[in-house]
C-alpha atoms as a PDB file:
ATOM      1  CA  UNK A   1       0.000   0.000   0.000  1.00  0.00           C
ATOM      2  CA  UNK A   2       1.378   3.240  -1.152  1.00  0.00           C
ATOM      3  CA  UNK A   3       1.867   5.818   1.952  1.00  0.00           C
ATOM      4  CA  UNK A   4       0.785   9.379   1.374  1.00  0.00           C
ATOM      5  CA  UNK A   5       4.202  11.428   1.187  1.00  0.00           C
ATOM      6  CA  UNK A   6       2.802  14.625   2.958  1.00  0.00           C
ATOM      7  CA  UNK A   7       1.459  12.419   6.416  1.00  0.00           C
ATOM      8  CA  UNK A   8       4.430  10.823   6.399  1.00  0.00           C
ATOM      9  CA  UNK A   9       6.665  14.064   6.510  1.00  0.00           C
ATOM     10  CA  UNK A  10       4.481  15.523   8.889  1.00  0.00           C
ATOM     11  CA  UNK A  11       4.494  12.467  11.089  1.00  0.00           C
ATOM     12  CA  UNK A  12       8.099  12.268  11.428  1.00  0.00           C
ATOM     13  CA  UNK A  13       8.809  16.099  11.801  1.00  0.00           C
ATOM     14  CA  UNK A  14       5.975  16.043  14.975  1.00  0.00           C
ATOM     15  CA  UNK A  15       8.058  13.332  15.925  1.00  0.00           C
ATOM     16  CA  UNK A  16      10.911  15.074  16.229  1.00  0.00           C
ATOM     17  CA  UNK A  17       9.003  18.300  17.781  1.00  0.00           C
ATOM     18  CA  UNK A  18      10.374  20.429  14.721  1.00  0.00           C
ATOM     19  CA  UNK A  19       7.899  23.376  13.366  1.00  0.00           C
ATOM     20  CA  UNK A  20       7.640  23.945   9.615  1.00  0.00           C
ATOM     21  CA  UNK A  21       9.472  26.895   9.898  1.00  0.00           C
ATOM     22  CA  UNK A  22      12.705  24.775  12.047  1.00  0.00           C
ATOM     23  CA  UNK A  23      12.571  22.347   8.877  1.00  0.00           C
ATOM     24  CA  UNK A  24      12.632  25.088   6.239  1.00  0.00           C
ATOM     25  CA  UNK A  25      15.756  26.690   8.123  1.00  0.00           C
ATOM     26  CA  UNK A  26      17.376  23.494   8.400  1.00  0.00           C
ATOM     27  CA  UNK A  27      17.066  23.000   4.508  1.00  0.00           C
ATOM     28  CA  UNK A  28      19.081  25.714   4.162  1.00  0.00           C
ATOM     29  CA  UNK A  29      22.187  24.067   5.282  1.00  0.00           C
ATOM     30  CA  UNK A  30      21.846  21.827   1.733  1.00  0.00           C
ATOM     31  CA  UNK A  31      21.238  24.869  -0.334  1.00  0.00           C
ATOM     32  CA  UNK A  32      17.664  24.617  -0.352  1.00  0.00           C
ATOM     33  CA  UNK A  33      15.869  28.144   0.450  1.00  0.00           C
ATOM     34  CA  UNK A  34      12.176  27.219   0.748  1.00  0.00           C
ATOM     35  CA  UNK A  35       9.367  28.705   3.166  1.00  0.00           C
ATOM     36  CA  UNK A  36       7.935  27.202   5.598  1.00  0.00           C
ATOM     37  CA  UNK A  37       4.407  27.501   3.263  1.00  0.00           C
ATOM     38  CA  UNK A  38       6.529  24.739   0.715  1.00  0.00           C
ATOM     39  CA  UNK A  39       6.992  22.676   3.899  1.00  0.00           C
ATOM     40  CA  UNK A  40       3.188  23.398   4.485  1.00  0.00           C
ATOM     41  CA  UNK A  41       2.378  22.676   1.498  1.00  0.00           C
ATOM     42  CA  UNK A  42       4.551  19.444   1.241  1.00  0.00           C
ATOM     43  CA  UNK A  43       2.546  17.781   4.227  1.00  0.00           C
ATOM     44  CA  UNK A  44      -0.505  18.686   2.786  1.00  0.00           C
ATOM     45  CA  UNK A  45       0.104  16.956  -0.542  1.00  0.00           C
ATOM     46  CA  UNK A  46      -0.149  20.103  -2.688  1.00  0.00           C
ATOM     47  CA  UNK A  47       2.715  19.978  -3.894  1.00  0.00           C
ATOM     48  CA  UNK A  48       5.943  17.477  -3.700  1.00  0.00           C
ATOM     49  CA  UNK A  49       9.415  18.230  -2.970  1.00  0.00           C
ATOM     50  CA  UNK A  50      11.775  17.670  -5.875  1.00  0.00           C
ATOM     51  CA  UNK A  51      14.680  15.265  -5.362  1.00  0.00           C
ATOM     52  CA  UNK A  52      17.500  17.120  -3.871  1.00  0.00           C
ATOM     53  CA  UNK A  53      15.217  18.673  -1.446  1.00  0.00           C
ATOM     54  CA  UNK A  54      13.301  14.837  -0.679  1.00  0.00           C
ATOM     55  CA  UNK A  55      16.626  13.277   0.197  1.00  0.00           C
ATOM     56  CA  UNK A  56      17.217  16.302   2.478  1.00  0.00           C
ATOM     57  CA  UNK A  57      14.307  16.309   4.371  1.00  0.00           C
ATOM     58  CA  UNK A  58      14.706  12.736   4.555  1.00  0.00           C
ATOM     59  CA  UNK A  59      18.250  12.883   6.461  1.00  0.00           C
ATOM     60  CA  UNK A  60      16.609  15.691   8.631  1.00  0.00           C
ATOM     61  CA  UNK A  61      13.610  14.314   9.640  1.00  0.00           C
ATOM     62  CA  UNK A  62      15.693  10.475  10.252  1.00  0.00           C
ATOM     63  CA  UNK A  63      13.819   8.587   7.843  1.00  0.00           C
ATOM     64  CA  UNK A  64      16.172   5.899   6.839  1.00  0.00           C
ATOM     65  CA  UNK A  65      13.864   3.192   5.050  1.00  0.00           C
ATOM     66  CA  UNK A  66      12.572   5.401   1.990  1.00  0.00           C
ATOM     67  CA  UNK A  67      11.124   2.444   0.378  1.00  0.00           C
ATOM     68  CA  UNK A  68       9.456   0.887   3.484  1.00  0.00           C
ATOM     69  CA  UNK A  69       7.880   4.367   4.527  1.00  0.00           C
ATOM     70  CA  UNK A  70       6.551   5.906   1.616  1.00  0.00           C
ATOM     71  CA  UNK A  71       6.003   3.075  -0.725  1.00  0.00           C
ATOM     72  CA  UNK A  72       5.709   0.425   1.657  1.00  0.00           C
ATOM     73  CA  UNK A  73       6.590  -4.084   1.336  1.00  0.00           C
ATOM     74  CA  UNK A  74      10.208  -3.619  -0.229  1.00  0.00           C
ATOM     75  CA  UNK A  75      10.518  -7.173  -1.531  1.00  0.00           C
ATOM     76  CA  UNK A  76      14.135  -6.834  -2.423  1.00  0.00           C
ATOM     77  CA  UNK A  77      14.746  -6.510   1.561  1.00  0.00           C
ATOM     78  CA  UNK A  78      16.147  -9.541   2.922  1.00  0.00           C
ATOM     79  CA  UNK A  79      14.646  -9.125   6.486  1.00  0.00           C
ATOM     80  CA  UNK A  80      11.112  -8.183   5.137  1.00  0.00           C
ATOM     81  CA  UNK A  81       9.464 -11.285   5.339  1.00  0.00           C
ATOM     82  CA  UNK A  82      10.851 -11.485   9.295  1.00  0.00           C
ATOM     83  CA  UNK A  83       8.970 -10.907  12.312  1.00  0.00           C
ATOM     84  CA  UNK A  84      10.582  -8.714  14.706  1.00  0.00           C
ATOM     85  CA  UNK A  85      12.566 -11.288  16.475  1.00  0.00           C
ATOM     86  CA  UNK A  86      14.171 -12.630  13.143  1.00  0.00           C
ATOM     87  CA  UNK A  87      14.894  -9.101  11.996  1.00  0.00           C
ATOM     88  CA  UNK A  88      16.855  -8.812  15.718  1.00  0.00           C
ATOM     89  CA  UNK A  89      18.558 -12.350  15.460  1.00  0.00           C
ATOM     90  CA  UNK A  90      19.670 -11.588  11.044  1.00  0.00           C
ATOM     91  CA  UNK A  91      20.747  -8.427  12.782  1.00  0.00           C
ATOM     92  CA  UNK A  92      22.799  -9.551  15.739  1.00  0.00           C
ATOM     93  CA  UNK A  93      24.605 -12.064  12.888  1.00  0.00           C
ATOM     94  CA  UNK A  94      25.280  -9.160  11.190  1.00  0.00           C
ATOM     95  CA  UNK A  95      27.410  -7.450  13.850  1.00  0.00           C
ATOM     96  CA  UNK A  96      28.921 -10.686  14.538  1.00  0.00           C
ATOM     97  CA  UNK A  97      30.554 -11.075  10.805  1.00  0.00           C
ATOM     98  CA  UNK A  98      31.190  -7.271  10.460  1.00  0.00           C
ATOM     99  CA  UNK A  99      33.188  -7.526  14.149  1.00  0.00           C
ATOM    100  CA  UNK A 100      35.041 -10.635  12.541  1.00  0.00           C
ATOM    101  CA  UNK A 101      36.350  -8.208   9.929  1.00  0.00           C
ATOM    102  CA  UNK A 102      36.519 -11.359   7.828  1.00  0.00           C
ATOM    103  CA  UNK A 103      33.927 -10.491   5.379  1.00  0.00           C
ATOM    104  CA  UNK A 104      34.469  -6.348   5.443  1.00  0.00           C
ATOM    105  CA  UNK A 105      34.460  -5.058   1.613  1.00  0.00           C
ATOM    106  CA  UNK A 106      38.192  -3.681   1.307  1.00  0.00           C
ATOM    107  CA  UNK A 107      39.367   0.041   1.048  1.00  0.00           C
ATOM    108  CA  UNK A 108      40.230   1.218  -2.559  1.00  0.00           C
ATOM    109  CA  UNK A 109      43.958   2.161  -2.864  1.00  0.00           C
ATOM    110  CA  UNK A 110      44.655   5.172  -4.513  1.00  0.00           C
ATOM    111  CA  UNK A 111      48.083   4.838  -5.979  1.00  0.00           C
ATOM    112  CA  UNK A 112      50.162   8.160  -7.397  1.00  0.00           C
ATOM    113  CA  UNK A 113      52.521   7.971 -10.003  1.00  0.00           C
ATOM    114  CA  UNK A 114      55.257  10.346 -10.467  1.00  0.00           C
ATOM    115  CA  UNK A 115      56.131  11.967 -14.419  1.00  0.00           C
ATOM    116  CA  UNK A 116      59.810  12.427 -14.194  1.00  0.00           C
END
């Protein structure tokens, strides 16, 4: 089931006990200079934030799982089909193997070669 954008914005920024007007000053720190009305206007489903400015009010407001909150079932997630509990348990296996370092992706050298 598709998820209204607008409630969900407005959910999480209530959440967080930010005003429009905090969220529309905090967009400003990733170049975006909108009112507080386009905020407004946002949670009300007027209008939709463009890209640049959806992925920043995503990282304000915490919203991690775009997929799971605004479109909903993400059937390429691994854990989806888990109950809580499983989701836990995958996740505590998780931490196990990254604290193993044994199957950590490795850094990308950056080699510099000298013209002389």
């Amino acid at each position: 089931m598709e998820k209204k954008i607008g409630v969900t914005l407005a959910t999480y920024r209530k959440a967080k006990k930010l005003s429009q007007i905090d969220v529309s000053e905090r967009l400003r720190n990733y170049g975006i200079n909108v009112s507080n009305a386009a905020v407004s206007a946002w949670e009300k489903d007027i209008s939709y934030p463009n890209a640049h400015q959806f992925l920043a009010l995503c990282k304000i407001l915490g919203i991690t799982d775009i997929y799971n909150e605004f479109i909903g079932f993400n059937p390429d997630d691994p854990l989806a089909k888990l109950n809580e509990e499983g989701k836990a348990k995958a996740l505590e296996y998780i931490g196990l193997l990254l604290l193993s370092e044994q199957f950590q992706k490795q850094e990308a050298k950056v080699y510099h070669m000298s013209c002389t």
